[in-house]
C-alpha atoms as a PDB file:
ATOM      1  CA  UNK A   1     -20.374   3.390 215.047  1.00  0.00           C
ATOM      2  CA  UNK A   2     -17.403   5.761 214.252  1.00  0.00           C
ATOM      3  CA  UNK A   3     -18.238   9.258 214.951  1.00  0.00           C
ATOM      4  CA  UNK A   4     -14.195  10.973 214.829  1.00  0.00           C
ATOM      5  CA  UNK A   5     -11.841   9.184 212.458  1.00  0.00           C
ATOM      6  CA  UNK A   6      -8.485  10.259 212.547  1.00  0.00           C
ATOM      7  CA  UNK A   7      -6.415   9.665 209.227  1.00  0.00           C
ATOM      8  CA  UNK A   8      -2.072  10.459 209.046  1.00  0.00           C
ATOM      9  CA  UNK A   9      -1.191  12.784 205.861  1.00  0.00           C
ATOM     10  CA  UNK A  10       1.919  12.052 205.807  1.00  0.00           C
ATOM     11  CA  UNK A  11       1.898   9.365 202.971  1.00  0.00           C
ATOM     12  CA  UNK A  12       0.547  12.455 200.079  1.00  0.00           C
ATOM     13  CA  UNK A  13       3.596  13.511 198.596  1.00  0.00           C
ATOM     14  CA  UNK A  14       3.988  16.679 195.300  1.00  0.00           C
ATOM     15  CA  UNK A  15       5.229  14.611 192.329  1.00  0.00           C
ATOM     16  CA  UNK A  16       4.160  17.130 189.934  1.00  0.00           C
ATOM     17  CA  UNK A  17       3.066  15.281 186.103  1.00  0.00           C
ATOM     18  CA  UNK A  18       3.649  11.800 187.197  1.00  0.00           C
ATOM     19  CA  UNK A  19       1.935   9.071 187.739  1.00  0.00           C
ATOM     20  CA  UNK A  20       2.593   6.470 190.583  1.00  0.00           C
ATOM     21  CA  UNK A  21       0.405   3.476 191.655  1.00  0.00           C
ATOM     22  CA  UNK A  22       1.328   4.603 195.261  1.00  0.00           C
ATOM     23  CA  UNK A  23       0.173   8.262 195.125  1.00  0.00           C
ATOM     24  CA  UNK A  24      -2.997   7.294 192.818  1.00  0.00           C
ATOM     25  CA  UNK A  25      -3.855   4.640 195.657  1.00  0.00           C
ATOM     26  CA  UNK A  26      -3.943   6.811 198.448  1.00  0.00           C
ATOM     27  CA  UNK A  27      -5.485  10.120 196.658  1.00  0.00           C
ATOM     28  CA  UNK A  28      -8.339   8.204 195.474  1.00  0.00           C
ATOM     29  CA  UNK A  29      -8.899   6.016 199.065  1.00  0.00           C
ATOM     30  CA  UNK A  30      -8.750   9.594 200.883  1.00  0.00           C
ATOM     31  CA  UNK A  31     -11.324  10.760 198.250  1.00  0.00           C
ATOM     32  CA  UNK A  32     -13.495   7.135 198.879  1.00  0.00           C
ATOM     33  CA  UNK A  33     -13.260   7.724 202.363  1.00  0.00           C
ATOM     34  CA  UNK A  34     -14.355  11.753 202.693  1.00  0.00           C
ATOM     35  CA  UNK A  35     -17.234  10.905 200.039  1.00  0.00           C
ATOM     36  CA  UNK A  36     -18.705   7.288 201.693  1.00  0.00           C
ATOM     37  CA  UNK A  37     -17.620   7.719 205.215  1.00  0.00           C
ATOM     38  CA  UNK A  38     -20.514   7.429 207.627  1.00  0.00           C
ATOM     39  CA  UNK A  39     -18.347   9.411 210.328  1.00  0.00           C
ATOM     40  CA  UNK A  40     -19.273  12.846 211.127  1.00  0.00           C
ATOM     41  CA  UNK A  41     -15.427  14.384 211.427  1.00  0.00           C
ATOM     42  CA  UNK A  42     -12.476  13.537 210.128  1.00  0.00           C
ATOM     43  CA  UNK A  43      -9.049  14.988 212.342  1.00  0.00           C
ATOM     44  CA  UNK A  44      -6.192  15.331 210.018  1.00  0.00           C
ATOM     45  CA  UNK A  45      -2.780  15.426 211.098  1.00  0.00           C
ATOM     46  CA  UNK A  46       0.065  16.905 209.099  1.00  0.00           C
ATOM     47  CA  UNK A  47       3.827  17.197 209.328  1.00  0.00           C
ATOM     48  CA  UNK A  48       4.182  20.927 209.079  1.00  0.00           C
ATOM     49  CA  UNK A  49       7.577  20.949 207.406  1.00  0.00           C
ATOM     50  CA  UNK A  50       5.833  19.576 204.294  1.00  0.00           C
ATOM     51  CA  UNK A  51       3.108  20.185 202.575  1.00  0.00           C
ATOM     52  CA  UNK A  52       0.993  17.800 203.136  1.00  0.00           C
ATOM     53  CA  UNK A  53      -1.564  20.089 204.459  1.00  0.00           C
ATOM     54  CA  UNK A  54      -1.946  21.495 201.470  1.00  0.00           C
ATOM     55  CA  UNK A  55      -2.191  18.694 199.175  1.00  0.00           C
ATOM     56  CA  UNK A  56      -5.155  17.606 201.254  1.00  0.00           C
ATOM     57  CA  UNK A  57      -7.084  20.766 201.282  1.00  0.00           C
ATOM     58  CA  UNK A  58      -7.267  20.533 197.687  1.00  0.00           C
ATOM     59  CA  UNK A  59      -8.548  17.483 197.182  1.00  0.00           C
ATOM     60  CA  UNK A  60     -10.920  18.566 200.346  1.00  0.00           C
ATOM     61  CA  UNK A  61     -11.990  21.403 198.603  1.00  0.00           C
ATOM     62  CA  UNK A  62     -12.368  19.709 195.067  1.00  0.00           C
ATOM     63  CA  UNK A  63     -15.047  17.032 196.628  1.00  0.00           C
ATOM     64  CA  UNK A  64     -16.897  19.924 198.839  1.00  0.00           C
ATOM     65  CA  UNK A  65     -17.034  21.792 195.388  1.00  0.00           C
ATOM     66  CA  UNK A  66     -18.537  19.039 194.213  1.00  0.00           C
ATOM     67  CA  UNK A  67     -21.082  18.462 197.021  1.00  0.00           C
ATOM     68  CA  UNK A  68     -19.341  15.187 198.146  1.00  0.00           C
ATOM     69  CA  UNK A  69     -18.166  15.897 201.694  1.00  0.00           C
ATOM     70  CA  UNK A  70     -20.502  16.431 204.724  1.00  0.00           C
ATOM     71  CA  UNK A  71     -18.076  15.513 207.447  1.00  0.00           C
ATOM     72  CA  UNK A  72     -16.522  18.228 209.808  1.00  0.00           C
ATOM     73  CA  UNK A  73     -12.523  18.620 208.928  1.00  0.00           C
ATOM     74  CA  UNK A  74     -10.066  19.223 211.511  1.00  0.00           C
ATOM     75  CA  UNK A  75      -6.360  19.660 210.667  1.00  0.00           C
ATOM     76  CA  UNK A  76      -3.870  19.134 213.693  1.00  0.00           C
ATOM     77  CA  UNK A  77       0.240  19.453 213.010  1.00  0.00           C
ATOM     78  CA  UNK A  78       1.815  15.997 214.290  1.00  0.00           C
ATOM     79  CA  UNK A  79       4.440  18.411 216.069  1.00  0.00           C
ATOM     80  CA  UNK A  80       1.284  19.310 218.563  1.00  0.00           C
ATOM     81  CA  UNK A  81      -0.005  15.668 218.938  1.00  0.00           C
ATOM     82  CA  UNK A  82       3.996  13.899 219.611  1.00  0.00           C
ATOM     83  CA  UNK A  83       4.697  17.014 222.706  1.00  0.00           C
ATOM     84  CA  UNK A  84       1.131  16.018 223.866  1.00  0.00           C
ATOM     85  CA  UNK A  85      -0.182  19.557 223.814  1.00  0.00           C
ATOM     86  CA  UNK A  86      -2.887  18.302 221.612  1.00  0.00           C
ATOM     87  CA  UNK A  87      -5.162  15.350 222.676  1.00  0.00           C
ATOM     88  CA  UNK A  88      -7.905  15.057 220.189  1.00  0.00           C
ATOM     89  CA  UNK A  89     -10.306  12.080 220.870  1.00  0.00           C
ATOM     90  CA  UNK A  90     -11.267   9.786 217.657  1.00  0.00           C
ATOM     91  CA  UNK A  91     -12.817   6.450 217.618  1.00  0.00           C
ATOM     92  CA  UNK A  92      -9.995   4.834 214.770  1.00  0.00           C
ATOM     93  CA  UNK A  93      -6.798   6.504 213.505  1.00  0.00           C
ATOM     94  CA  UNK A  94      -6.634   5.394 210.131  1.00  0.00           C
ATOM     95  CA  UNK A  95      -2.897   5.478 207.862  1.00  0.00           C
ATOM     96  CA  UNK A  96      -3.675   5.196 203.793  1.00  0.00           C
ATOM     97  CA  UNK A  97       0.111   4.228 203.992  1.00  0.00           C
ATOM     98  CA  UNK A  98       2.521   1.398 205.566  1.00  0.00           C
ATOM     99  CA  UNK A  99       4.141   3.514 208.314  1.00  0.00           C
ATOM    100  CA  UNK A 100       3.039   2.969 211.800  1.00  0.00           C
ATOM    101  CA  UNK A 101       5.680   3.406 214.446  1.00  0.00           C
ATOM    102  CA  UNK A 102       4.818   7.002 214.766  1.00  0.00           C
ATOM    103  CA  UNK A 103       1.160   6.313 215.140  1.00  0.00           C
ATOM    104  CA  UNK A 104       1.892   3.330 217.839  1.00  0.00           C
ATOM    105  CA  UNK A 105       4.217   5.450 219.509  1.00  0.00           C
ATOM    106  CA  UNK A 106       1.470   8.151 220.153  1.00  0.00           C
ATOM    107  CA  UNK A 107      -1.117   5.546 221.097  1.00  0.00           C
ATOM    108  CA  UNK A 108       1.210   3.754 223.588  1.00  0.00           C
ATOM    109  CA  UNK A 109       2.795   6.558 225.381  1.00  0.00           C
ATOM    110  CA  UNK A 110       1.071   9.998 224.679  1.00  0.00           C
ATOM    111  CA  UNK A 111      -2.453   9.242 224.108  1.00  0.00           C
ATOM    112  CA  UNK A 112      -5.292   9.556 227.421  1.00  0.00           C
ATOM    113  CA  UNK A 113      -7.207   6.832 225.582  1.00  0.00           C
ATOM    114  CA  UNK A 114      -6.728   3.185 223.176  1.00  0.00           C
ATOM    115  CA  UNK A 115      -7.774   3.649 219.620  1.00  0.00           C
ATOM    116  CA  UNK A 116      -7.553   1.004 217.063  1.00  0.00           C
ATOM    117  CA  UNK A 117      -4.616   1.998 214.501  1.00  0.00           C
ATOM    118  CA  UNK A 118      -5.591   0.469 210.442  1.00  0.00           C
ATOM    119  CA  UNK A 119      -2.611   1.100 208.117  1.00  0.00           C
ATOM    120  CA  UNK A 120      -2.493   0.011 204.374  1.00  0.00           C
ATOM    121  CA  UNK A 121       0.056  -2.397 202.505  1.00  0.00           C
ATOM    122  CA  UNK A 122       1.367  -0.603 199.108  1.00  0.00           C
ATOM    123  CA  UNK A 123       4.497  -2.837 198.450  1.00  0.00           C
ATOM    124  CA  UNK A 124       4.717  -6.641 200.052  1.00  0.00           C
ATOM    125  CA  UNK A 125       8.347  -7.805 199.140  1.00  0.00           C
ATOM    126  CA  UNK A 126      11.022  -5.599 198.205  1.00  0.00           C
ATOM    127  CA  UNK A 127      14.274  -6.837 199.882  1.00  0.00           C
ATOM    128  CA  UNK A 128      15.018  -4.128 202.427  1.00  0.00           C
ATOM    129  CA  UNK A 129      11.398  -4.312 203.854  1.00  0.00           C
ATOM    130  CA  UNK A 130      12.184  -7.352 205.753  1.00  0.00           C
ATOM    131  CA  UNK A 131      14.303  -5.673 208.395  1.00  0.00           C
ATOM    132  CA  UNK A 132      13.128  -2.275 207.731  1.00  0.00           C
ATOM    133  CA  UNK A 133       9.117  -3.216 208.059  1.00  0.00           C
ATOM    134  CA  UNK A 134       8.113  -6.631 208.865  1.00  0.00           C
ATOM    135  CA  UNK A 135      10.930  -6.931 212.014  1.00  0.00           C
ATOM    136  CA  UNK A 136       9.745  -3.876 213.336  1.00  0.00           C
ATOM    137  CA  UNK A 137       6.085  -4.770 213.341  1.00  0.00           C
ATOM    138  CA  UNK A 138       7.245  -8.045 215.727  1.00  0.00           C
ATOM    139  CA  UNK A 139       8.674  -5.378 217.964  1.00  0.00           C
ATOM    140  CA  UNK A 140       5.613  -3.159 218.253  1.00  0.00           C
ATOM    141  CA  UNK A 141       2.721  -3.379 220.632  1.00  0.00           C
ATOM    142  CA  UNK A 142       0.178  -4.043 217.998  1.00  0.00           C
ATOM    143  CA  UNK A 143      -3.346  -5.420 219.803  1.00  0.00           C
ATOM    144  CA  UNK A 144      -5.307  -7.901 218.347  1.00  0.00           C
ATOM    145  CA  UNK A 145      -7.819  -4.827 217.070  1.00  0.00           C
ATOM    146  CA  UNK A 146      -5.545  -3.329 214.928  1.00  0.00           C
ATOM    147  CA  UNK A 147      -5.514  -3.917 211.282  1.00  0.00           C
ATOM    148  CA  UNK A 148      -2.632  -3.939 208.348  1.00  0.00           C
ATOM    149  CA  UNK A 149      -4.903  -4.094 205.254  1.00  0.00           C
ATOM    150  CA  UNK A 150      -3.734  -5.776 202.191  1.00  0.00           C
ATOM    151  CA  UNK A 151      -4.815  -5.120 199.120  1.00  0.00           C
ATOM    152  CA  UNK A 152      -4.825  -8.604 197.651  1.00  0.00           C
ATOM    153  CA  UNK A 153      -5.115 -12.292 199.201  1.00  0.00           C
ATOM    154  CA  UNK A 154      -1.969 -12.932 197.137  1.00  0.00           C
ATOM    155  CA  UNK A 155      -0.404  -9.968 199.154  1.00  0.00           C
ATOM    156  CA  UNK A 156      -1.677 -11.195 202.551  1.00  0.00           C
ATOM    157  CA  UNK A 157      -0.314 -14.333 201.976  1.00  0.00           C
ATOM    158  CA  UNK A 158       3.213 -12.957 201.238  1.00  0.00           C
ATOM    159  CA  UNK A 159       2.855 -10.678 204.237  1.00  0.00           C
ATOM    160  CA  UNK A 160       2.128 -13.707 206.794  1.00  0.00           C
ATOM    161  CA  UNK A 161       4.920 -15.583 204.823  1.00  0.00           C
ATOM    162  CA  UNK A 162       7.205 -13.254 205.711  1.00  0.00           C
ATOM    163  CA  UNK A 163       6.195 -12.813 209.098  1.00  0.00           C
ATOM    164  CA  UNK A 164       6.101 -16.074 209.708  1.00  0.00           C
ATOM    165  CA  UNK A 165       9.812 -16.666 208.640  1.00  0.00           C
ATOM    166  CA  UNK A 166      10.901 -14.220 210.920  1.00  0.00           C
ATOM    167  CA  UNK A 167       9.458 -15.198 213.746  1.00  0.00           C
ATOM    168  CA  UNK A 168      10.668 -18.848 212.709  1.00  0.00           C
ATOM    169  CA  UNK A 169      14.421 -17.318 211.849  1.00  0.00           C
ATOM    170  CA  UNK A 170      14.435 -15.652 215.790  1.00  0.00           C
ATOM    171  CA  UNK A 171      12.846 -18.396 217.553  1.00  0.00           C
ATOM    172  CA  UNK A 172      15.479 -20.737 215.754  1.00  0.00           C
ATOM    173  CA  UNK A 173      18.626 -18.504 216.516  1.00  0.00           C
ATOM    174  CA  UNK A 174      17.739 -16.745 219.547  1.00  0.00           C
ATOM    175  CA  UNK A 175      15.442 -18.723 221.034  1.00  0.00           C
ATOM    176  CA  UNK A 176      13.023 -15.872 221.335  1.00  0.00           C
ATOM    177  CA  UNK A 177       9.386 -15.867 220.534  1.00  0.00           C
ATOM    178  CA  UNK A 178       7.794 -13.041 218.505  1.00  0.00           C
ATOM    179  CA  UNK A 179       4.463 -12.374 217.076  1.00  0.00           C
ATOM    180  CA  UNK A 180       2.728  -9.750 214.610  1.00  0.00           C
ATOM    181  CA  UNK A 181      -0.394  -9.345 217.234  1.00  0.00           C
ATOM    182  CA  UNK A 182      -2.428  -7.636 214.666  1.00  0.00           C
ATOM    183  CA  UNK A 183      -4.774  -8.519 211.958  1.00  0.00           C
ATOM    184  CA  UNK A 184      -4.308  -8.492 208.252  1.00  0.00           C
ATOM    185  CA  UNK A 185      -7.515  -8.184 206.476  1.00  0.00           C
ATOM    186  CA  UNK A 186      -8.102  -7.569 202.810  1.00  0.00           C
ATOM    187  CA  UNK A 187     -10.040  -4.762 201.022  1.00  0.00           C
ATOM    188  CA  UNK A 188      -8.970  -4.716 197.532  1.00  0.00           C
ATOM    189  CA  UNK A 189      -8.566  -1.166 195.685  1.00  0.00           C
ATOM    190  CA  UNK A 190     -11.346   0.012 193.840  1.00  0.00           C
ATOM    191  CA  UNK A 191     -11.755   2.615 190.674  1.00  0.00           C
ATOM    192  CA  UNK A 192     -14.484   5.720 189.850  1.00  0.00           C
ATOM    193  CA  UNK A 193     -16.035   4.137 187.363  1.00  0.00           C
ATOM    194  CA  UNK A 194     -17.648   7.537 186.734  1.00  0.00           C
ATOM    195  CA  UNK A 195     -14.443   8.646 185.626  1.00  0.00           C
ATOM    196  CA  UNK A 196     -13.236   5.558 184.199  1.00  0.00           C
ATOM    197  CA  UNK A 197     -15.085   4.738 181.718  1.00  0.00           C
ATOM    198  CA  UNK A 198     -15.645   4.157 177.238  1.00  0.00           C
ATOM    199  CA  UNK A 199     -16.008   7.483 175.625  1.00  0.00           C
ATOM    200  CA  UNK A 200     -18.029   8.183 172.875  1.00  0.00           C
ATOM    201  CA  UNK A 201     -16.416   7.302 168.758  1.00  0.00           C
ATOM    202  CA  UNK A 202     -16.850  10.787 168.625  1.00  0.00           C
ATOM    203  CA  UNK A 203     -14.992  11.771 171.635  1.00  0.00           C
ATOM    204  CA  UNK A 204     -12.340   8.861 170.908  1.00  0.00           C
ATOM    205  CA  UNK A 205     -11.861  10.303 167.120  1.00  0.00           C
ATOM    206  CA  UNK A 206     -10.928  13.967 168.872  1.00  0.00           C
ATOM    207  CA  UNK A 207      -9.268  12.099 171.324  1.00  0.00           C
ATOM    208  CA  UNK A 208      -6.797  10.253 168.790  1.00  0.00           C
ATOM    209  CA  UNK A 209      -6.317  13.363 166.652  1.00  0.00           C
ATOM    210  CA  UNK A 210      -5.086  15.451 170.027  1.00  0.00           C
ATOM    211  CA  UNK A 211      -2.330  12.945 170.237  1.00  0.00           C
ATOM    212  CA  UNK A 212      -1.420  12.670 166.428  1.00  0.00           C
ATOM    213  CA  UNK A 213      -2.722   8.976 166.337  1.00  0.00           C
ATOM    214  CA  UNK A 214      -4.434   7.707 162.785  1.00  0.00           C
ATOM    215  CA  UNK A 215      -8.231   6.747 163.684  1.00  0.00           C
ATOM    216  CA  UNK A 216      -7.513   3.550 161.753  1.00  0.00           C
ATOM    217  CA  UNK A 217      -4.772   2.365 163.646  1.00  0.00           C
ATOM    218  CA  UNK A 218      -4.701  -0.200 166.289  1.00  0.00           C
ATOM    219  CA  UNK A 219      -2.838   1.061 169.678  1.00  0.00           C
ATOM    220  CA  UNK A 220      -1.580  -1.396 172.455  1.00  0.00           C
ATOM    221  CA  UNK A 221      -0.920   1.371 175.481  1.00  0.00           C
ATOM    222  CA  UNK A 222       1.042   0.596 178.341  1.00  0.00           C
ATOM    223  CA  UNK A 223       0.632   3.378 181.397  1.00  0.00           C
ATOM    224  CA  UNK A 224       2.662   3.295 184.579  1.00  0.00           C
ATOM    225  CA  UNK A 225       5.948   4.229 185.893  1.00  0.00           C
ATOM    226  CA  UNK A 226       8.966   3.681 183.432  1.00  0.00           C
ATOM    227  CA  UNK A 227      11.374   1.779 185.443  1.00  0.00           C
ATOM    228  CA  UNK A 228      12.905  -1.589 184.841  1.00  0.00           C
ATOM    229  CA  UNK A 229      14.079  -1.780 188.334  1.00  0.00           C
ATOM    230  CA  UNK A 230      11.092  -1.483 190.211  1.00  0.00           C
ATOM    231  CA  UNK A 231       8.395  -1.667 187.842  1.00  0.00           C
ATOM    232  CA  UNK A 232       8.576  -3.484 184.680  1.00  0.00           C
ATOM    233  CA  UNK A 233      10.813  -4.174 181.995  1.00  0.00           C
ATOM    234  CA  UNK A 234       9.425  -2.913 178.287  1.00  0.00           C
ATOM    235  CA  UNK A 235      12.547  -4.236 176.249  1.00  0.00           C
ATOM    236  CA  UNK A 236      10.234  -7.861 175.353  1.00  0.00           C
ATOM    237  CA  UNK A 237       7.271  -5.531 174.951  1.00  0.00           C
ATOM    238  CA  UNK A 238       9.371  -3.617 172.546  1.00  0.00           C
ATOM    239  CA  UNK A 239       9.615  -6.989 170.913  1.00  0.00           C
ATOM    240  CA  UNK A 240       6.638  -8.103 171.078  1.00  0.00           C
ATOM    241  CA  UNK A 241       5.419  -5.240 168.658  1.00  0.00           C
ATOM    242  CA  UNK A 242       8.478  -5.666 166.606  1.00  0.00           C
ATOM    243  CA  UNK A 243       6.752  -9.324 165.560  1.00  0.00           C
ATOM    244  CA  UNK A 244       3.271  -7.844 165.549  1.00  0.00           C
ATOM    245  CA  UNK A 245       4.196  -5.349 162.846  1.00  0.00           C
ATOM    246  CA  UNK A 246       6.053  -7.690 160.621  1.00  0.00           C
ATOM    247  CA  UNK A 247       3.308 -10.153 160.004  1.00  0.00           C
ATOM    248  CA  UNK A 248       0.132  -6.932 160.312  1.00  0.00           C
ATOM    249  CA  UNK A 249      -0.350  -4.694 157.284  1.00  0.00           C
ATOM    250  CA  UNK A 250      -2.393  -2.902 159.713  1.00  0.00           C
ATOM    251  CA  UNK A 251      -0.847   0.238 161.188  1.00  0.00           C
ATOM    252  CA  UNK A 252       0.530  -0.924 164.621  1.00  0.00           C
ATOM    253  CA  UNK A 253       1.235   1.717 167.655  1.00  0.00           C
ATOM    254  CA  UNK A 254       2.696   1.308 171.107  1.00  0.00           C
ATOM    255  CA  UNK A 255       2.131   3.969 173.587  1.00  0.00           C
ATOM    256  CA  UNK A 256       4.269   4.403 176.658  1.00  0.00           C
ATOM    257  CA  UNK A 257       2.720   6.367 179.122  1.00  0.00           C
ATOM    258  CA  UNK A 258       4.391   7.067 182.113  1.00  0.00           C
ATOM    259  CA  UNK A 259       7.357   9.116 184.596  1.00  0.00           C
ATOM    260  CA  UNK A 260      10.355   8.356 183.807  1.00  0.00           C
ATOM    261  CA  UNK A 261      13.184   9.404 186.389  1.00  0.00           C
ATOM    262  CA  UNK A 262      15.573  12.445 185.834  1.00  0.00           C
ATOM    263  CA  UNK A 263      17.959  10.705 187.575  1.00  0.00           C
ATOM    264  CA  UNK A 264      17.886   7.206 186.091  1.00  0.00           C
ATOM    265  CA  UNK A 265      16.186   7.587 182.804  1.00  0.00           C
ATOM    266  CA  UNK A 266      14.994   4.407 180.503  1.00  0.00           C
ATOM    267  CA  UNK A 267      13.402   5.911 177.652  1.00  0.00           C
ATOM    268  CA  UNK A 268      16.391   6.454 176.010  1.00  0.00           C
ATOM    269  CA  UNK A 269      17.361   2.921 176.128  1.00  0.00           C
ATOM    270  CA  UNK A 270      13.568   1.746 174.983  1.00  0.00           C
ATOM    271  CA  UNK A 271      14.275   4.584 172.113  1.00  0.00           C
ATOM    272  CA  UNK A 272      17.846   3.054 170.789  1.00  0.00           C
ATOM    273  CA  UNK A 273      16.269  -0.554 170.871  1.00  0.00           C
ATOM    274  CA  UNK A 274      12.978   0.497 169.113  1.00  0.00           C
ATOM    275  CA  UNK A 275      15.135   2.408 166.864  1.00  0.00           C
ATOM    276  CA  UNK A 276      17.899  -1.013 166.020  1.00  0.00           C
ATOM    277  CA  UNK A 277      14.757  -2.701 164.972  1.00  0.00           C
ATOM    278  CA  UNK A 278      13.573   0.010 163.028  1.00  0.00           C
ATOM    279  CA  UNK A 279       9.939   0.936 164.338  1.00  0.00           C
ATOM    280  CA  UNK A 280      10.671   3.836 166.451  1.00  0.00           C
ATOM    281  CA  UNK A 281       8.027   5.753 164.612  1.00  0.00           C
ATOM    282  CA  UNK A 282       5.433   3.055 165.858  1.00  0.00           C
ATOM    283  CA  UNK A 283       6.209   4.389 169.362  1.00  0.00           C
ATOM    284  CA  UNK A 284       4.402   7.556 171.275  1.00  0.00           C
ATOM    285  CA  UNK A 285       6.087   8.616 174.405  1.00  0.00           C
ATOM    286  CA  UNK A 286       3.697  10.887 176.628  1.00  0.00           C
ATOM    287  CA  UNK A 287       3.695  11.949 180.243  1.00  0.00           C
ATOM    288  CA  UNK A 288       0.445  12.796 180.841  1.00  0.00           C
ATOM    289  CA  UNK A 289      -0.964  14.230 184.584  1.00  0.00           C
ATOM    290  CA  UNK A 290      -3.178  11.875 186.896  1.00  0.00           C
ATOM    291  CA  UNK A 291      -6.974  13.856 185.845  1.00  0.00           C
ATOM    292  CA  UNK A 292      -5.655  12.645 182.223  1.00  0.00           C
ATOM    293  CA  UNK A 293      -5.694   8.608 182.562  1.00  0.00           C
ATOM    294  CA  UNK A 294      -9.171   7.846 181.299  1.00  0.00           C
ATOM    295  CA  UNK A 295      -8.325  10.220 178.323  1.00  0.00           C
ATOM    296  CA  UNK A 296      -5.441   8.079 177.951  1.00  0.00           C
ATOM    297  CA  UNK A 297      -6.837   4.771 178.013  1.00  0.00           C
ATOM    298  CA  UNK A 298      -9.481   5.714 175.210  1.00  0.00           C
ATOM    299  CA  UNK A 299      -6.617   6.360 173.133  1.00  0.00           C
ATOM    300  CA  UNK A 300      -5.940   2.108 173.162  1.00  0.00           C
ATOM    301  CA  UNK A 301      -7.364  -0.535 171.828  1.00  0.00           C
ATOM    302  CA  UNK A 302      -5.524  -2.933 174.084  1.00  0.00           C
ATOM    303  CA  UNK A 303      -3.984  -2.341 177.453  1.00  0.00           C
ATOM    304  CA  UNK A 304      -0.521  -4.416 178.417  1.00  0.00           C
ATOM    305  CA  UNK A 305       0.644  -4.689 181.922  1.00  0.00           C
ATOM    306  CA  UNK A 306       4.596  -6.238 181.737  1.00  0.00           C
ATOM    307  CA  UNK A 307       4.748  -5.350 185.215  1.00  0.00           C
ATOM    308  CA  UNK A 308       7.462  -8.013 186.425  1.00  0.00           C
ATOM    309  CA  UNK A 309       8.243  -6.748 190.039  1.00  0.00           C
ATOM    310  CA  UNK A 310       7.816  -9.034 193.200  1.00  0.00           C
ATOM    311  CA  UNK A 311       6.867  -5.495 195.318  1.00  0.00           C
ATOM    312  CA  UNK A 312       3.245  -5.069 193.084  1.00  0.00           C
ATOM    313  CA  UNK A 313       0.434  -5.812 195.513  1.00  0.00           C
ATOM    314  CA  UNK A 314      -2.664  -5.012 193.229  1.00  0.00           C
ATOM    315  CA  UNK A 315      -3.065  -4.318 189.205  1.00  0.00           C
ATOM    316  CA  UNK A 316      -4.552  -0.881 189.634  1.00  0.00           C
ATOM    317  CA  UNK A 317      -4.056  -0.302 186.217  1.00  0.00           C
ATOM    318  CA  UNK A 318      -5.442  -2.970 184.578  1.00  0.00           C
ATOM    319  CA  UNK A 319      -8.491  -2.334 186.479  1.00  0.00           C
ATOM    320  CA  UNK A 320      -8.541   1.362 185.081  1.00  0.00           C
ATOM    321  CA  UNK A 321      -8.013   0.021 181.865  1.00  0.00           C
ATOM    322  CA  UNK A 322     -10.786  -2.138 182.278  1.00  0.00           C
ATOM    323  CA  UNK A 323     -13.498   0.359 183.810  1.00  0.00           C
END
């Protein structure tokens, strides 16, 4: 049984009013694991440059406000565990996020004792990964107890894919022989669904009327990240409600909710093309903050995931929606 579980805070980053799939996923597993977690301590570590330390005592402090934490918290700065002048002692060291080198470092060449290291797949195949991530995992003295989890069996099937083809591509060229020695297990994301779930007509009337949306009308919703790079593209969405209103009499709305980028902004693009086909006024544009998505999803009738990227691991959304 695990009495001391370390966990690396490195992977919370301050993106104030958005909403990412990545940051969601790792808020709500830290939140999973402080409120389920049969350990009795948790040791935190923290780059002290940042402020990660922060961002975790606040979500610490919202669960112990709510009576949902009984574990003992410990916060140690990663400065103090890399010189070695801190040696805390934990049964599993446990990374919400991809990174590991850091972590294997420690184990192999700092740490008195062998720990297990579990680390968690957020994005299986974007190009640069495959030299940046994958390569360096054949490199690293993984053991045959550690664990990369993936969220998905697709995802853990494109993992060992890739893996496999480097180790193919090397053995091939080089004639050298590398493995990934650890495991890849799967434990698909999960949602609150005491948060996410149908409010009442009542609630969904006020709900509608805070956002300026007719009760009568019927609302597709798409939530997410705005980004036809490295999300999805909403031009054929755009479309899609362009042909729905034509041949409706009903009143027909599409509602983009989302972050889009300062620096490489794609409303204004959805805006012209909505606008060249004349049903700009069908659109609502909102950014709302994380605590707001289950307000947001009441607003819809239907929920529409275009996401077209090879990186997406696991429909978090649609299982919000869904809840």
């Amino acid at each position: 049984m695990i009495q001391k579980m370390g966990i690396m805070g490195n992977i919370f980053r301050y993106l104030p009013n958005s909403i990412y799939g990545y940051d969601i996923a790792v808020k709500d597993a830290l939140s999973a694991i402080l409120r389920y977690g049969t350990f009795q301590s948790l040791v935190v570590f923290y780059d002290p440059r940042q402020y990660q330390e922060h961002i975790i005592r606040k979500i610490i402090k919202e669960l112990q406000n709510r009576g949902q934490i009984n574990a003992e918290i410990e916060f140690i700065s990663t400065y103090e565990l890399l010189k070695g002048s801190s040696q805390p002692q934990f049964d599993v060291m446990h990374n919400i996020g991809m990174e590991f080198l850091p972590q294997i470092y420690y184990r192999e060449n700092i740490s008195n004792t062998p720990f297990p290291y579990i680390y968690t797949l957020h994005c299986a195949s974007s190009p640069n990964y495959r030299n940046d991530l994958f390569f360096q995992k054949l490199l690293s003295p993984f053991h045959h107890y550690d664990s990369l989890i993936c969220t998905s069996e697709a995802s853990k099937r494109a993992v060992q894919a890739i893996l496999n083809n480097i180790s193919n591509s090397i053995a091939e060229e080089c004639n050298i022989h590398l493995k990934y020695k650890g495991r890849l297990d799967v434990i698909p994301l999960g949602v609150d669904t005491n948060y996410f779930a149908p409010l009442s007509d009542m609630q969904r009337k006020d709900n509608r009327a805070k956002y300026n949306i007719p009760k009568s009308a019927f609302v597709l919703l798409w939530m997410g990240r705005i980004s036809a790079l490295d999300k999805a593209d909403l031009q054929p969405l755009i479309m899609v409600l362009y042909r729905l209103i034509r041949k409706n009499h009903k009143k027909i709305m599409l509602i983009i909710a989302g972050y889009d980028k300062p620096n490489l902004e794609f409303v204004p693009s959805i805006k012209a093309y909505a606008e060249s086909l004349g049903i700009i006024d069908n659109l609502i544009f909102i950014n709302p903050e994380q605590n707001e998505r289950n307000e947001v999803y009441n607003l819809a009738d239907v929920y529409v995931a275009p996401t077209d990227n090879i990186q997406e691991t696991f429909g978090l959304a649609p299982l919000e929606a869904m809840a």
